[in-house]
Protein backbone atom coordinates (compact mmCIF):
# COMPACT_ATOMS: atom_id res chain seq x y z
CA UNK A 1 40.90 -25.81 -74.84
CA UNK A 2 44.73 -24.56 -74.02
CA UNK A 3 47.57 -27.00 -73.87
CA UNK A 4 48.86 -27.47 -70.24
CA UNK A 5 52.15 -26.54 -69.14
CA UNK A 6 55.04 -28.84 -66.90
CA UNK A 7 54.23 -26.06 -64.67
CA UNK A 8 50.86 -25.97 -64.34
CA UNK A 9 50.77 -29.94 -64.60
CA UNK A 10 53.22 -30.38 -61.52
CA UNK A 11 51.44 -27.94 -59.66
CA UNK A 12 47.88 -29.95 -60.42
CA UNK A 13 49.86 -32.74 -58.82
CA UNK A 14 51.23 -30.98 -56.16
CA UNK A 15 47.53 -29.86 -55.07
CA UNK A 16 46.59 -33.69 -55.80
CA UNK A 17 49.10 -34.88 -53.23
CA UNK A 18 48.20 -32.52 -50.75
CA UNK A 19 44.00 -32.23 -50.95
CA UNK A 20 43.96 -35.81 -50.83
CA UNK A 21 47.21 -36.68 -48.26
CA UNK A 22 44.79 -38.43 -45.96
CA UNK A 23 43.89 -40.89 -48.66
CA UNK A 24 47.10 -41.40 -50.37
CA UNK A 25 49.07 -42.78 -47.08
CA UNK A 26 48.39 -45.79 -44.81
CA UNK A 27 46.43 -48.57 -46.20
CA UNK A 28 44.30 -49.71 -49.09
CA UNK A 29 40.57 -49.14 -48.31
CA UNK A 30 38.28 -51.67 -50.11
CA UNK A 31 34.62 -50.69 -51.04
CA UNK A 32 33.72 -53.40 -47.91
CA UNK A 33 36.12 -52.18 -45.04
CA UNK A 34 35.41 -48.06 -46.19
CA UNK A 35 34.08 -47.32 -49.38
CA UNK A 36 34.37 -43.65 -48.94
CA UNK A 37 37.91 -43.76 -48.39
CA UNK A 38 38.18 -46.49 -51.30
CA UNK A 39 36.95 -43.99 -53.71
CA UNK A 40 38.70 -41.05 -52.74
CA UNK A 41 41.69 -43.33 -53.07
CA UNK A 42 40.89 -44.39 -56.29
CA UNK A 43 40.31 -40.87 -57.53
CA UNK A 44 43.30 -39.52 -56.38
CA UNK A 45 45.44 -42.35 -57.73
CA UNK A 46 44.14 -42.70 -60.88
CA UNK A 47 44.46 -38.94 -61.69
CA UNK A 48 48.03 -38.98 -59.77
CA UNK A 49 49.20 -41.84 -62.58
CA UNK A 50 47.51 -40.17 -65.78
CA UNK A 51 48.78 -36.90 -64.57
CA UNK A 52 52.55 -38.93 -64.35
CA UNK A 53 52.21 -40.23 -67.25
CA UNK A 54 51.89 -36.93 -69.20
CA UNK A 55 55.05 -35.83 -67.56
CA UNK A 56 56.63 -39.00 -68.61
CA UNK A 57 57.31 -39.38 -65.08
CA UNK A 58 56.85 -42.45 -62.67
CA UNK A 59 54.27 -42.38 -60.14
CA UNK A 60 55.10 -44.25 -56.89
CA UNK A 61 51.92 -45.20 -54.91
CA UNK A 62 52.70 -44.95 -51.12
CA UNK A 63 49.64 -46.92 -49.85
CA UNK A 64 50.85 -50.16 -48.23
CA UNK A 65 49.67 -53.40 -50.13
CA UNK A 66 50.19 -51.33 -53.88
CA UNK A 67 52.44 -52.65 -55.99
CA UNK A 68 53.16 -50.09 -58.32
């Protein structure tokens, strides 16, 4: 397995933001109001952070009711 870039790791996150921009805006789903949407939300976020977190950036979550 190759080593990631920055590059290549902010454009992952780039795609991220944008495949999943429906998601990642508006509210927090829960798995008893919309579990599709919950998941989706939880994929995206969760690979968003780790993602971050490699950069040693921070990761700001712009769903309402996320403290982040």
């Amino acid at each position: 397995m190759r080593m990631k870039t920055q590059q290549e790791i902010a454009a992952k996150i780039r795609a991220i933001e944008d495949s999943y921009k429906h998601v990642l805006t508006g509210s927090v789903a829960t798995v008893f109001t919309n579990a599709p949407r919950a998941l989706e939300q939880v994929t995206a976020e969760t690979t968003l952070r780790a993602l971050h977190w490699v950069l040693g950036t921070k990761f700001k979550c712009k769903l309402k009711g996320v403290d982040t």
